[in-house]
N, C-alpha and C. Protein backbone atom coordinates (compact mmCIF):
# COMPACT_ATOMS: atom_id res chain seq x y z
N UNK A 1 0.83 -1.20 0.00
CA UNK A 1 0.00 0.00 0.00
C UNK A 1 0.87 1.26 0.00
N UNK A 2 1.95 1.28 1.10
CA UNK A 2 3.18 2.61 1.01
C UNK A 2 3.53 2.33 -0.41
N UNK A 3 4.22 1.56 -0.71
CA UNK A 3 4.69 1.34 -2.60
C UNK A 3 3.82 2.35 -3.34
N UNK A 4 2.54 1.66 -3.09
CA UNK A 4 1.46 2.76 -3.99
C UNK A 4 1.75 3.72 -4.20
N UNK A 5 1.09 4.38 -2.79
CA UNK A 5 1.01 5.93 -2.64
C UNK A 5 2.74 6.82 -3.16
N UNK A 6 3.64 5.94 -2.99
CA UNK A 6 4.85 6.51 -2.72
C UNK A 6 5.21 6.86 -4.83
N UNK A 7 4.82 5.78 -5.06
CA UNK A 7 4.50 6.03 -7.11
C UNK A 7 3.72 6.99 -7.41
N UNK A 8 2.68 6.98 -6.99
CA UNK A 8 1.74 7.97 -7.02
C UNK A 8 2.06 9.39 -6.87
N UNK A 9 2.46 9.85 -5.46
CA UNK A 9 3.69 10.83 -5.50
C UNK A 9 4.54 11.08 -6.25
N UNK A 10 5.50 10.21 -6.60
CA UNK A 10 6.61 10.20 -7.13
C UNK A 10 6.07 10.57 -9.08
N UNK A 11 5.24 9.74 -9.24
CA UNK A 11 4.63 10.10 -10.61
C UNK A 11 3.80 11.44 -10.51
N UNK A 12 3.09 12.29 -9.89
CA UNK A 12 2.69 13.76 -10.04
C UNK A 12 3.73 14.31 -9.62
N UNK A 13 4.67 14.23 -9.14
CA UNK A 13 5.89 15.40 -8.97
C UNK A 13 6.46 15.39 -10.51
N UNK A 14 6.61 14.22 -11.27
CA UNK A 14 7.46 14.28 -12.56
C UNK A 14 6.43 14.99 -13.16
N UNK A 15 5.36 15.09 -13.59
CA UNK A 15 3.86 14.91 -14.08
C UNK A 15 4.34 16.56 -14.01
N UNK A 16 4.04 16.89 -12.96
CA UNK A 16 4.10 18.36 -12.59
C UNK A 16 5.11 19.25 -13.08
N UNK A 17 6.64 18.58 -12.77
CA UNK A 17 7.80 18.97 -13.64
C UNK A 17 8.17 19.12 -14.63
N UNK A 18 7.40 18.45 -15.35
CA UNK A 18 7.80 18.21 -17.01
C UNK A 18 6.37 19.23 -17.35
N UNK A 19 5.26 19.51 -16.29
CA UNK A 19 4.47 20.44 -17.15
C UNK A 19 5.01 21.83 -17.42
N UNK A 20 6.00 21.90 -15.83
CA UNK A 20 6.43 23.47 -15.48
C UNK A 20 7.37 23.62 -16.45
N UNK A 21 8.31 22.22 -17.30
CA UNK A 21 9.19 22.75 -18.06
C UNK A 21 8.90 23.08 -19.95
N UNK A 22 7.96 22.88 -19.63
CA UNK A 22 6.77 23.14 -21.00
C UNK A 22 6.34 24.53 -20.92
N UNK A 23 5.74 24.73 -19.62
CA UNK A 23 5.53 26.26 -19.81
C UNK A 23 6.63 27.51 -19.69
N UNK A 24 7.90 26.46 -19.41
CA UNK A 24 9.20 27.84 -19.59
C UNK A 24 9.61 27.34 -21.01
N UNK A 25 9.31 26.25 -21.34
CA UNK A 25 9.79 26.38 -23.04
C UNK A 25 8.81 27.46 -23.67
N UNK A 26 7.59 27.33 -23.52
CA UNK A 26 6.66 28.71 -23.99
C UNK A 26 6.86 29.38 -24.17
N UNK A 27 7.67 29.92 -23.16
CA UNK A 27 7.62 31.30 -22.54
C UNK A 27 8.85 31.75 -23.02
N UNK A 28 10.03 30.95 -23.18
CA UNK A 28 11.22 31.31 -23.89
C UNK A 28 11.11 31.30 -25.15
N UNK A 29 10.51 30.48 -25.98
CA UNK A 29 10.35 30.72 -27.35
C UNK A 29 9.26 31.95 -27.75
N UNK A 30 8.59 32.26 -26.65
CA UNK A 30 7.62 33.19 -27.19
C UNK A 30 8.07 34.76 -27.33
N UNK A 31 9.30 34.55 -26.38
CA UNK A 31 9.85 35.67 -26.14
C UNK A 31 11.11 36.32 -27.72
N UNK A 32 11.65 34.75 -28.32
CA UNK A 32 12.82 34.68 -29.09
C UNK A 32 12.06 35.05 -30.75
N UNK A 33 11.92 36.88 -31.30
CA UNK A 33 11.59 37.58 -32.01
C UNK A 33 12.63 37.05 -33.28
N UNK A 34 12.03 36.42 -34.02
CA UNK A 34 12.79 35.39 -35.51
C UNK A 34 12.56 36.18 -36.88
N UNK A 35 12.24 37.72 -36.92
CA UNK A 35 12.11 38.11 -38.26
C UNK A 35 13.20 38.38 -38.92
N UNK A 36 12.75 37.46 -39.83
CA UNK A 36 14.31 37.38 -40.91
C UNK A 36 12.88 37.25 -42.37
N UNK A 37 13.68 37.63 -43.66
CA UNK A 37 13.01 37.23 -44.70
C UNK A 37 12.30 36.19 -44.72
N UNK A 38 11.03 35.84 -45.10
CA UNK A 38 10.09 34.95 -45.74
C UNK A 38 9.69 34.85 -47.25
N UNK A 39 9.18 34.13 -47.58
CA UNK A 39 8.04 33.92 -48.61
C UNK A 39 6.59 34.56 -48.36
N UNK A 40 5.96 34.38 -47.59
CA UNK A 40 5.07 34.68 -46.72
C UNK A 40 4.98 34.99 -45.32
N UNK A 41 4.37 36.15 -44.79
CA UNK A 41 3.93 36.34 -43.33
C UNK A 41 2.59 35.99 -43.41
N UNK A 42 2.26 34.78 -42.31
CA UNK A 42 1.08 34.12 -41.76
C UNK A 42 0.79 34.53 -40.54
N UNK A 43 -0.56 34.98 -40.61
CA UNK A 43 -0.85 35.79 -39.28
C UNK A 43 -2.28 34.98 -38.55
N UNK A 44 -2.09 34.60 -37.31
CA UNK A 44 -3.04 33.42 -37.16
C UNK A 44 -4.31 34.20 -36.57
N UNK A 45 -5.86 33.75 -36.76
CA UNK A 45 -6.39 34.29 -36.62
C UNK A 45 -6.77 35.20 -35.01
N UNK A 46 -7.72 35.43 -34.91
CA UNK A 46 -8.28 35.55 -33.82
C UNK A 46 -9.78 36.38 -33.52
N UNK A 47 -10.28 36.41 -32.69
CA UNK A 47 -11.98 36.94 -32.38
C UNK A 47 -11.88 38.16 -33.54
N UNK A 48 -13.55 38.36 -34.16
CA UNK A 48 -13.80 39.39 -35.14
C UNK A 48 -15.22 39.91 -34.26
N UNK A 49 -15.24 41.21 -34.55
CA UNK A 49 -16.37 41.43 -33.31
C UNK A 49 -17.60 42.21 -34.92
N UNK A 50 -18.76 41.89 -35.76
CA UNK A 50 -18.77 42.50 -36.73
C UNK A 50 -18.24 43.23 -38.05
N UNK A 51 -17.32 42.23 -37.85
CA UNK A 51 -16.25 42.97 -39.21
C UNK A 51 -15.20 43.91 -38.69
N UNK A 52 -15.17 43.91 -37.17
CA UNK A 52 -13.84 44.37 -36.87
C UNK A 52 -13.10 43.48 -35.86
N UNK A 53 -11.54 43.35 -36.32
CA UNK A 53 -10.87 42.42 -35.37
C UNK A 53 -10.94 43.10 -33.99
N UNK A 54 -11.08 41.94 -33.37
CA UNK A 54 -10.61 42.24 -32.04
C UNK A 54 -9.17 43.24 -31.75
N UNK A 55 -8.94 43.40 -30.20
CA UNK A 55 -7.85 44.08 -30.11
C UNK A 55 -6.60 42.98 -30.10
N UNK A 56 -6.54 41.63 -29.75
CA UNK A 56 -5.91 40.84 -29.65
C UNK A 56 -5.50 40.54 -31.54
N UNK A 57 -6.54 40.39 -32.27
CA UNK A 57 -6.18 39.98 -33.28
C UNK A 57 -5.91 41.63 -34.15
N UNK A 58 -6.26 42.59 -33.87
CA UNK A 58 -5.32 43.81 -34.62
C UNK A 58 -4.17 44.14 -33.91
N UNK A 59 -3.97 43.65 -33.33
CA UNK A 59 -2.34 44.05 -32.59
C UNK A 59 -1.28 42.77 -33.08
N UNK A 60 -1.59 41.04 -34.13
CA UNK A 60 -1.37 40.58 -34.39
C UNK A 60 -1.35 41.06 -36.55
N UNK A 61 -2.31 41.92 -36.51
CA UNK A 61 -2.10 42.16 -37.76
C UNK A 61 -1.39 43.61 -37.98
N UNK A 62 -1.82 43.97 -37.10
CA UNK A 62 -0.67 45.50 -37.49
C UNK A 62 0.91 45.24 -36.79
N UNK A 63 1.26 43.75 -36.33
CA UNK A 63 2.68 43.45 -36.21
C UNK A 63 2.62 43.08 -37.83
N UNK A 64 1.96 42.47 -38.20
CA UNK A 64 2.24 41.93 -39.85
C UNK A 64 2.43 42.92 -41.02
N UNK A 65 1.25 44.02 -40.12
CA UNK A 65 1.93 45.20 -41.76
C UNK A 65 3.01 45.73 -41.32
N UNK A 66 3.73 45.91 -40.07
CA UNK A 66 4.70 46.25 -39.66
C UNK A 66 6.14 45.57 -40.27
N UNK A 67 5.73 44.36 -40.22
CA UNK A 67 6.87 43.01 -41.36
C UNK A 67 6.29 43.45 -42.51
N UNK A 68 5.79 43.12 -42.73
CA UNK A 68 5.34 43.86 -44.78
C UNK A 68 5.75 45.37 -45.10
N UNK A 69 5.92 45.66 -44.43
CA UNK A 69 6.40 47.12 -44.17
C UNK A 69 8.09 46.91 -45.01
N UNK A 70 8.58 46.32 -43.70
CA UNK A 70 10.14 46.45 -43.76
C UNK A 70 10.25 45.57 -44.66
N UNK A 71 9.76 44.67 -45.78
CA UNK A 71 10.51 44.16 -46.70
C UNK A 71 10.67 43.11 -46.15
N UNK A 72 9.87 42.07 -45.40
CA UNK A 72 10.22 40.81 -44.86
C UNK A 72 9.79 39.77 -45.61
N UNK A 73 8.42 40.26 -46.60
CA UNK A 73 7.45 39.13 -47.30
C UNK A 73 6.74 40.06 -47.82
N UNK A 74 6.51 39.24 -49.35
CA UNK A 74 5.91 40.07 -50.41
C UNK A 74 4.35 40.04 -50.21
N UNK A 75 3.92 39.05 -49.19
CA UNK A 75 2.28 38.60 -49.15
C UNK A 75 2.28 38.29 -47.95
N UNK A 76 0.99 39.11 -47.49
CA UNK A 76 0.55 38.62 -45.51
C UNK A 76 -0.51 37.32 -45.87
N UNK A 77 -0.68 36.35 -45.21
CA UNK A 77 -1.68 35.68 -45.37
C UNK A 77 -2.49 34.90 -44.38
N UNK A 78 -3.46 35.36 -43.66
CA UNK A 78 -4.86 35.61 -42.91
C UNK A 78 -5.18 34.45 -42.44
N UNK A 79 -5.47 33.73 -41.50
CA UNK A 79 -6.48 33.11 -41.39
C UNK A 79 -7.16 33.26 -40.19
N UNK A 80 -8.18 32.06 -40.38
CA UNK A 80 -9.22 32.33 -39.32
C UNK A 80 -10.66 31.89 -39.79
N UNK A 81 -11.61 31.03 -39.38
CA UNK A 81 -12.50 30.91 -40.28
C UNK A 81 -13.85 31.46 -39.41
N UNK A 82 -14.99 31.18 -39.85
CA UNK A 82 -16.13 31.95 -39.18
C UNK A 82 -16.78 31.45 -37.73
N UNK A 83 -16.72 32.40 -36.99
CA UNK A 83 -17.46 32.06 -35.19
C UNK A 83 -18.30 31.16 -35.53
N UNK A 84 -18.67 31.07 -34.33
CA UNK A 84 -20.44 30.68 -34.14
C UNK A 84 -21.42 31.63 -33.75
N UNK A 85 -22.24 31.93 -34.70
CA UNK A 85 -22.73 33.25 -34.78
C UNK A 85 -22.32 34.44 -35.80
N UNK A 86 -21.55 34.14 -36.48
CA UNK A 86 -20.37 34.94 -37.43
C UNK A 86 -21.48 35.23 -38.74
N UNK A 87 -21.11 35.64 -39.25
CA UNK A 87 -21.36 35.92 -41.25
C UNK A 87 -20.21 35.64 -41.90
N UNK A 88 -18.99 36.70 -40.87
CA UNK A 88 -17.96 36.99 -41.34
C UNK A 88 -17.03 36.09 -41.02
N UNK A 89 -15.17 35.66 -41.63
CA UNK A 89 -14.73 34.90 -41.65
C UNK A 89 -13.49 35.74 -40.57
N UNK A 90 -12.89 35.15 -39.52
CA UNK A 90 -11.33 36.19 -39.21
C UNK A 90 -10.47 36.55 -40.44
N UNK A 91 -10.29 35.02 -41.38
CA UNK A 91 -9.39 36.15 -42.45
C UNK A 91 -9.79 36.75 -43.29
N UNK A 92 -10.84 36.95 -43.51
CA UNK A 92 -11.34 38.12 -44.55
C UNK A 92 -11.83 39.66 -43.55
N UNK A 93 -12.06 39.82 -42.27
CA UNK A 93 -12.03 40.43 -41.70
C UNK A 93 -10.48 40.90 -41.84
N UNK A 94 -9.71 40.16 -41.01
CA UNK A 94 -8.31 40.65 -41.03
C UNK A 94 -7.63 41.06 -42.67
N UNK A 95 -8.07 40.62 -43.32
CA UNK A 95 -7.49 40.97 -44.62
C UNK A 95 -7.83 42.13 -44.76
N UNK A 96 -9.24 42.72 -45.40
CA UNK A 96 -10.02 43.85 -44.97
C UNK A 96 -9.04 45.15 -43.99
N UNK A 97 -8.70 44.71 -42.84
CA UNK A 97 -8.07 45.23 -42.30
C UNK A 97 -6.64 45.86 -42.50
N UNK A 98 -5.50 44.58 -43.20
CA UNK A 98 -4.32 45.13 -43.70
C UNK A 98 -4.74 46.07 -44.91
N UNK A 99 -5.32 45.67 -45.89
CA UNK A 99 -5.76 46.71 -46.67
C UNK A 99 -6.11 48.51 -46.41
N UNK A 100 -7.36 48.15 -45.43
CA UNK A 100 -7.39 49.59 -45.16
C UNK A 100 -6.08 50.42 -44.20
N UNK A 101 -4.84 49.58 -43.59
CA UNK A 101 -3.68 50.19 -43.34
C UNK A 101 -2.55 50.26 -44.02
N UNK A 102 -2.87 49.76 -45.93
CA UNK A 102 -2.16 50.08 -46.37
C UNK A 102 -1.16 48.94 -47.03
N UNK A 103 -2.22 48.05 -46.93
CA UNK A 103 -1.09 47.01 -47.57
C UNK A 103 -1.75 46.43 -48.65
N UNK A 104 -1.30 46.20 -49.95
CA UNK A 104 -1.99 46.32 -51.36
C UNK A 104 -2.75 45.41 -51.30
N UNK A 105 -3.90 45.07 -51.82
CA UNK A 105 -4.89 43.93 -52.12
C UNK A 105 -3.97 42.67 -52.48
N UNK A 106 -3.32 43.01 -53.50
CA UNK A 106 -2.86 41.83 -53.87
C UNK A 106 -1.87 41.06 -53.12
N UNK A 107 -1.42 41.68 -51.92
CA UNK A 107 -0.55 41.16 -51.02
C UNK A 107 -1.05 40.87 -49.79
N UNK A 108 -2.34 40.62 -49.64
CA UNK A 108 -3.16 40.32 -48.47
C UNK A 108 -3.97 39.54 -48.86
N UNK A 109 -3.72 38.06 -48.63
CA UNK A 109 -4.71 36.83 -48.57
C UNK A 109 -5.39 36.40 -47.56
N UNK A 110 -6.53 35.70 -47.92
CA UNK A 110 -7.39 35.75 -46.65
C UNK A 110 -7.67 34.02 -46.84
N UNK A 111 -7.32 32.90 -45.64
CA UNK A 111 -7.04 31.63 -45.85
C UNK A 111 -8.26 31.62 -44.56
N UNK A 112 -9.82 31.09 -45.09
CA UNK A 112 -10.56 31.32 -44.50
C UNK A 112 -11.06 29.89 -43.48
N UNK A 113 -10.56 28.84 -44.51
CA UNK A 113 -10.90 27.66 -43.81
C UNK A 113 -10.75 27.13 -42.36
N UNK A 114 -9.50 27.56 -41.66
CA UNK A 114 -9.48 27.52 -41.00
C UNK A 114 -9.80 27.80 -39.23
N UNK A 115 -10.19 26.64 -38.57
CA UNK A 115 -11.03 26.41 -37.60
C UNK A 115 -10.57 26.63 -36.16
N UNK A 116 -9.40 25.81 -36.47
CA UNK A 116 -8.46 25.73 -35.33
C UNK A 116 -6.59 26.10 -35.03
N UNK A 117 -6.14 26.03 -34.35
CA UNK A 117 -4.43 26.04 -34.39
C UNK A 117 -3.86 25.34 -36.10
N UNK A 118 -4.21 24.16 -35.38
CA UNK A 118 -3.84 23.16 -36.47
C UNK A 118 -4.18 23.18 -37.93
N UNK A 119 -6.05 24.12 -38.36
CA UNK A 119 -6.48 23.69 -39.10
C UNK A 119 -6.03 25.22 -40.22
N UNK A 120 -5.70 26.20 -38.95
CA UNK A 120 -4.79 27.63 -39.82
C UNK A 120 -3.66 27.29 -40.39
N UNK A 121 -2.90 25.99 -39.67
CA UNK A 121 -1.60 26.18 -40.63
C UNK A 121 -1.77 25.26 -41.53
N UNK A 122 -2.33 24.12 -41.58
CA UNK A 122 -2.83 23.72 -42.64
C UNK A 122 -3.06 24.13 -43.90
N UNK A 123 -4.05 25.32 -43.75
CA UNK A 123 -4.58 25.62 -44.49
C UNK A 123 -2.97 26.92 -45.03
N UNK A 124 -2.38 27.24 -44.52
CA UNK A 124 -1.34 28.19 -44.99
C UNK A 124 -0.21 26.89 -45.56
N UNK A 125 0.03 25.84 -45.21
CA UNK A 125 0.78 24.84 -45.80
C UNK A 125 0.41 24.65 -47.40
N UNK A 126 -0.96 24.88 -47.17
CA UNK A 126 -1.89 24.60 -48.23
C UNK A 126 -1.64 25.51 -49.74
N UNK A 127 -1.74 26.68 -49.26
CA UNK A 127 -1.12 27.84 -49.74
C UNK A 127 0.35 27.73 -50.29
N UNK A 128 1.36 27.46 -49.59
CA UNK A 128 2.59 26.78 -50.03
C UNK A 128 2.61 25.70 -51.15
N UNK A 129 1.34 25.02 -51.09
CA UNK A 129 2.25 23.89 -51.70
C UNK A 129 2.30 24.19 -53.07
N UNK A 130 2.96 23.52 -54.15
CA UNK A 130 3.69 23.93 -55.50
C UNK A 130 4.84 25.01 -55.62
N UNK A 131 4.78 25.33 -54.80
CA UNK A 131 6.15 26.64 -54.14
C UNK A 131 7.29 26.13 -54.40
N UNK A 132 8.32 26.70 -55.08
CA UNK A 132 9.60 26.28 -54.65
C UNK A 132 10.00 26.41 -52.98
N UNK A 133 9.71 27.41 -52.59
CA UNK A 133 9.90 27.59 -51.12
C UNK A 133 9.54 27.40 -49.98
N UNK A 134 9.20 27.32 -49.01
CA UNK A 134 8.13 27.00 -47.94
C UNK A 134 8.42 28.22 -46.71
N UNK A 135 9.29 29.21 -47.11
CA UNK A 135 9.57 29.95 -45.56
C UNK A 135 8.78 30.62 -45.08
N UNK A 136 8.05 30.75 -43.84
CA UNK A 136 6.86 31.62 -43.67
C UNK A 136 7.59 32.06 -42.19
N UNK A 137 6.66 33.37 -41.85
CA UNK A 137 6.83 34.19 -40.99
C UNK A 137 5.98 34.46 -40.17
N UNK A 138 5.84 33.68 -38.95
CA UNK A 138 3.98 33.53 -38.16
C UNK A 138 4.25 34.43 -36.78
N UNK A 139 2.74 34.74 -37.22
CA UNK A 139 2.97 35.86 -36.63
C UNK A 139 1.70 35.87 -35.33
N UNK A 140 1.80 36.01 -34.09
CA UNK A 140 0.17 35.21 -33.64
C UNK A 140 0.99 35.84 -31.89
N UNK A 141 0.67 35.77 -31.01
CA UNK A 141 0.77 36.16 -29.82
C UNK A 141 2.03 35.07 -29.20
N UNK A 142 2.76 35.26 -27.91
CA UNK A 142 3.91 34.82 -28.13
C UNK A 142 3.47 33.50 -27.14
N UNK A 143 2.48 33.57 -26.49
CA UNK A 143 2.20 32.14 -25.64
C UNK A 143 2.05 31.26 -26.59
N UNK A 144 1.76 31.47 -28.09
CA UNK A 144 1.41 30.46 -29.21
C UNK A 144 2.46 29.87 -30.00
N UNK A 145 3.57 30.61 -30.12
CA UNK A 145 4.94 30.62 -30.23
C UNK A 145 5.26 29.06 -30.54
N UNK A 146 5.40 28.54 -29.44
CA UNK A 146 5.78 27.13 -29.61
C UNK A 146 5.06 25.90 -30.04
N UNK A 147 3.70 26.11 -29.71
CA UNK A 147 2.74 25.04 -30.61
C UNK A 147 2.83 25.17 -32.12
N UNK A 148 2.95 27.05 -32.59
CA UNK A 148 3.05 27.20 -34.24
C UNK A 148 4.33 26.44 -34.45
N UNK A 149 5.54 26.34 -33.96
CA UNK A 149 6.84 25.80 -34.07
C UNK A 149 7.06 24.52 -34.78
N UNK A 150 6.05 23.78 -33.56
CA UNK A 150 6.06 22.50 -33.42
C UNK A 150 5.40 21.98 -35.40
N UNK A 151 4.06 22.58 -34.93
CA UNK A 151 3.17 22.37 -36.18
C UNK A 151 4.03 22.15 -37.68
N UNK A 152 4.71 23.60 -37.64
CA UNK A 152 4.87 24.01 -39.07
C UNK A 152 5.78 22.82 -39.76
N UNK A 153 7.09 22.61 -39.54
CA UNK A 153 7.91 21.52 -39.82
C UNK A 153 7.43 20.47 -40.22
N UNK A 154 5.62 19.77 -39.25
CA UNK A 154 4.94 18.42 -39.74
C UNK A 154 4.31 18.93 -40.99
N UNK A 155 3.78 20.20 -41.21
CA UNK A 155 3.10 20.46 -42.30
C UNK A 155 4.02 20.80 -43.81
N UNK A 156 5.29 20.44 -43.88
CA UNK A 156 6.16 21.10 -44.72
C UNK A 156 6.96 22.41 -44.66
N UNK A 157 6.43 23.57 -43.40
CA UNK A 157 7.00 24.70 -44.13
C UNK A 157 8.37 24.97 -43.09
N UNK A 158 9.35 25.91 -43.10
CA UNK A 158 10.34 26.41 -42.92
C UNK A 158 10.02 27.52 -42.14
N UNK A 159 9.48 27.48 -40.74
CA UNK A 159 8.86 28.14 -40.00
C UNK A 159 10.00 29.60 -39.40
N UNK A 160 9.31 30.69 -39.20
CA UNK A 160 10.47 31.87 -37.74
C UNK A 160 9.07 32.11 -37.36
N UNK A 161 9.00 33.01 -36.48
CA UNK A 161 8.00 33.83 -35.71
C UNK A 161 9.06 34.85 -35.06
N UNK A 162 7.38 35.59 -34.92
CA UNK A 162 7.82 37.40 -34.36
C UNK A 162 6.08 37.37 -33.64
N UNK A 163 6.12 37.42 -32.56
CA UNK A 163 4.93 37.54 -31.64
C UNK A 163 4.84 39.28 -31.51
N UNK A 164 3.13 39.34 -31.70
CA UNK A 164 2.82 40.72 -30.98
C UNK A 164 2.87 41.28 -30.22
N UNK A 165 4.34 42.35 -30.50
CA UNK A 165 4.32 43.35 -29.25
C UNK A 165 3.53 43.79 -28.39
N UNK A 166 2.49 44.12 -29.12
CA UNK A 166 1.43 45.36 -28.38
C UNK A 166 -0.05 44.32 -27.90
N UNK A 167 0.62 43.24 -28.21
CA UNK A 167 -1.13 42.40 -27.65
C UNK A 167 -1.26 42.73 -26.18
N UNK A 168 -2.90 42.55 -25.62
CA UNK A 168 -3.52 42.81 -25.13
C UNK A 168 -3.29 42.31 -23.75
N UNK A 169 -2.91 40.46 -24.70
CA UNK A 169 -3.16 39.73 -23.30
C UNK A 169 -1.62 39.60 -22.78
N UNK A 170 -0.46 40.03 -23.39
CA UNK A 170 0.73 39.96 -23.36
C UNK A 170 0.73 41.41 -22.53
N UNK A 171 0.21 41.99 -22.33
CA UNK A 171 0.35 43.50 -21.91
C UNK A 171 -0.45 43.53 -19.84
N UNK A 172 -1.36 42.27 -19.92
CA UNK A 172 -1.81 41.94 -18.72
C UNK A 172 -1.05 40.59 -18.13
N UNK A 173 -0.42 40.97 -17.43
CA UNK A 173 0.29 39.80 -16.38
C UNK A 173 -0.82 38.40 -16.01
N UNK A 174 -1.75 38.61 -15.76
CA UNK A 174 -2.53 37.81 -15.21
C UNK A 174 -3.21 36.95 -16.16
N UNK A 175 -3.57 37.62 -17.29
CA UNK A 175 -3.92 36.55 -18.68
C UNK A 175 -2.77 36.03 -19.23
N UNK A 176 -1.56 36.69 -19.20
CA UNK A 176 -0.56 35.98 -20.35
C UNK A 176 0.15 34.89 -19.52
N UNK A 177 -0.50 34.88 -17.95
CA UNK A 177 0.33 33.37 -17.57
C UNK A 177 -0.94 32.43 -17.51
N UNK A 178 -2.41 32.90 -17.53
CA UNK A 178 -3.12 31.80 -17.83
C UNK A 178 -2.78 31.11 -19.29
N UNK A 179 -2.56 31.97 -20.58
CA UNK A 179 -2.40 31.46 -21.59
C UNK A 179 -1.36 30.55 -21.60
N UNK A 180 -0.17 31.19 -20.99
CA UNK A 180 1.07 30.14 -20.82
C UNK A 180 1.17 28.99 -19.77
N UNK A 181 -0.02 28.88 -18.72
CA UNK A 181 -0.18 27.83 -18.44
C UNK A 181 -1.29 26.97 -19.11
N UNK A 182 -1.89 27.30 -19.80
CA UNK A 182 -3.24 26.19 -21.11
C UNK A 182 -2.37 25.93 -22.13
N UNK A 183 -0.95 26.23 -22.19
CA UNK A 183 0.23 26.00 -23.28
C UNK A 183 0.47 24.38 -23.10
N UNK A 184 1.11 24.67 -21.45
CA UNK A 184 1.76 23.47 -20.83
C UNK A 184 1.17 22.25 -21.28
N UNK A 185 -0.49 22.27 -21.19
CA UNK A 185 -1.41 21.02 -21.59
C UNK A 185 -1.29 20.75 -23.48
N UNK A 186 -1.29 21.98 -24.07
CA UNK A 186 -1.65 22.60 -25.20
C UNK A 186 -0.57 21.56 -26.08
N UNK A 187 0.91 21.63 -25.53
CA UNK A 187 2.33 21.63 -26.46
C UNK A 187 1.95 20.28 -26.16
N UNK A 188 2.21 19.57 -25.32
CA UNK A 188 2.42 18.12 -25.31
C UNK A 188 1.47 17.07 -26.28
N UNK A 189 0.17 17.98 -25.91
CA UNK A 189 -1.12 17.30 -26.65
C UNK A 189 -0.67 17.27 -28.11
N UNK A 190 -0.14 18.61 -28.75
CA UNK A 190 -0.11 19.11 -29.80
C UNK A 190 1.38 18.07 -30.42
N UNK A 191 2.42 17.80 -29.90
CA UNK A 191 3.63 17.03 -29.67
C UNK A 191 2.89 15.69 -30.36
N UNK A 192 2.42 15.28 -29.40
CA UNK A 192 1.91 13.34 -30.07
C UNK A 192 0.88 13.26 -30.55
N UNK A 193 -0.10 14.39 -30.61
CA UNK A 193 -1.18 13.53 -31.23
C UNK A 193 -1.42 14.56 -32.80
N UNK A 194 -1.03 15.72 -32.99
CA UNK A 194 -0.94 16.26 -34.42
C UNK A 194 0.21 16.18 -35.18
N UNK A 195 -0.26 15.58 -36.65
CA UNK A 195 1.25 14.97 -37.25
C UNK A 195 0.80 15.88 -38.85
């Protein structure tokens, strides 16, 4: 019966350790700003409130016209697909958006299919394929940092990231360690069971 309990222990202390060292991998990669040239900047979606992004997801797209700006990538490309309750899609909202700040139509794609983490880069892999190239430049809040990491490589592409300065929830102490602790569960899940 001591044997038991004493595994039991001994297995949630590792359990626990290996979660805490997941959420400092997060947190260090979310922090490590990778803009170098691309093919594409992919900007992952987020909430659209009526045809206008949220503040979380315009502080993720005006980091992107900020890279389109400096000559990082000839094309931003959007995703995000429609709420529940929606009309509208996040990347055609967000597209909409780089446009009216200035970034040409034809260099703002809107990759609408997508549902989830997984099902945005997909759908931007998607976009890649026939490419000679695959380098993309993702661009999404920095607690997300390491799940996009993980992803991109299974999907084909040649991943950096540059997380949003000015986000919302990165700017409140108290949300950006809930996000970076729903990581801890987030990376591992994301590790073995999406290929």
């Amino acid at each position: 019966m001591r044997r038991g309990v004493v595994l039991i222990v001994v297995g949630t202390c590792v359990l626990v350790l290996a979660w805490g060292a997941v959420v400092i991998a997060v947190a260090v990669t979310g922090e490590r700003d990778q803009r170098v040239s691309a093919d594409a900047i992919a900007v992952l979606g987020a909430a659209q409130y009526n045809g206008r992004p949220s503040p979380v997801f315009r502080a993720r797209l005006d980091h992107a016209a900020t890279l389109y700006r400096l000559g990082l990538a000839p094309i931003v490309l959007v995703t995000g697909g429609v709420g529940t309750g929606d009309t509208l899609s996040e990347a055609e909202v967000g597209r909409g958006y780089l446009i009216g700040v200035g970034v040409p139509p034809a260099s703002a794609v809107a990759l609408p299919a997508g549902s989830d983490t997984y099902a945005s880069m997909a759908e931007v892999a998607g976009w890649f394929r026939g490419r000679g190239s695959h380098r993309v430049l993702l661009v999404s809040d920095a607690f997300h940092m390491l799940r996009l990491r993980i992803l991109a490589p299974r999907l084909g592409l040649t991943a950096y990231s540059s997380a949003a300065p000015t986000s919302p929830i990165r700017a409140n102490p108290r949300q950006h360690a809930a996000y970076l602790l729903a990581e801890g569960a987030k990376v591992p899940f994301t590790w073995v069971f999406q290929h």
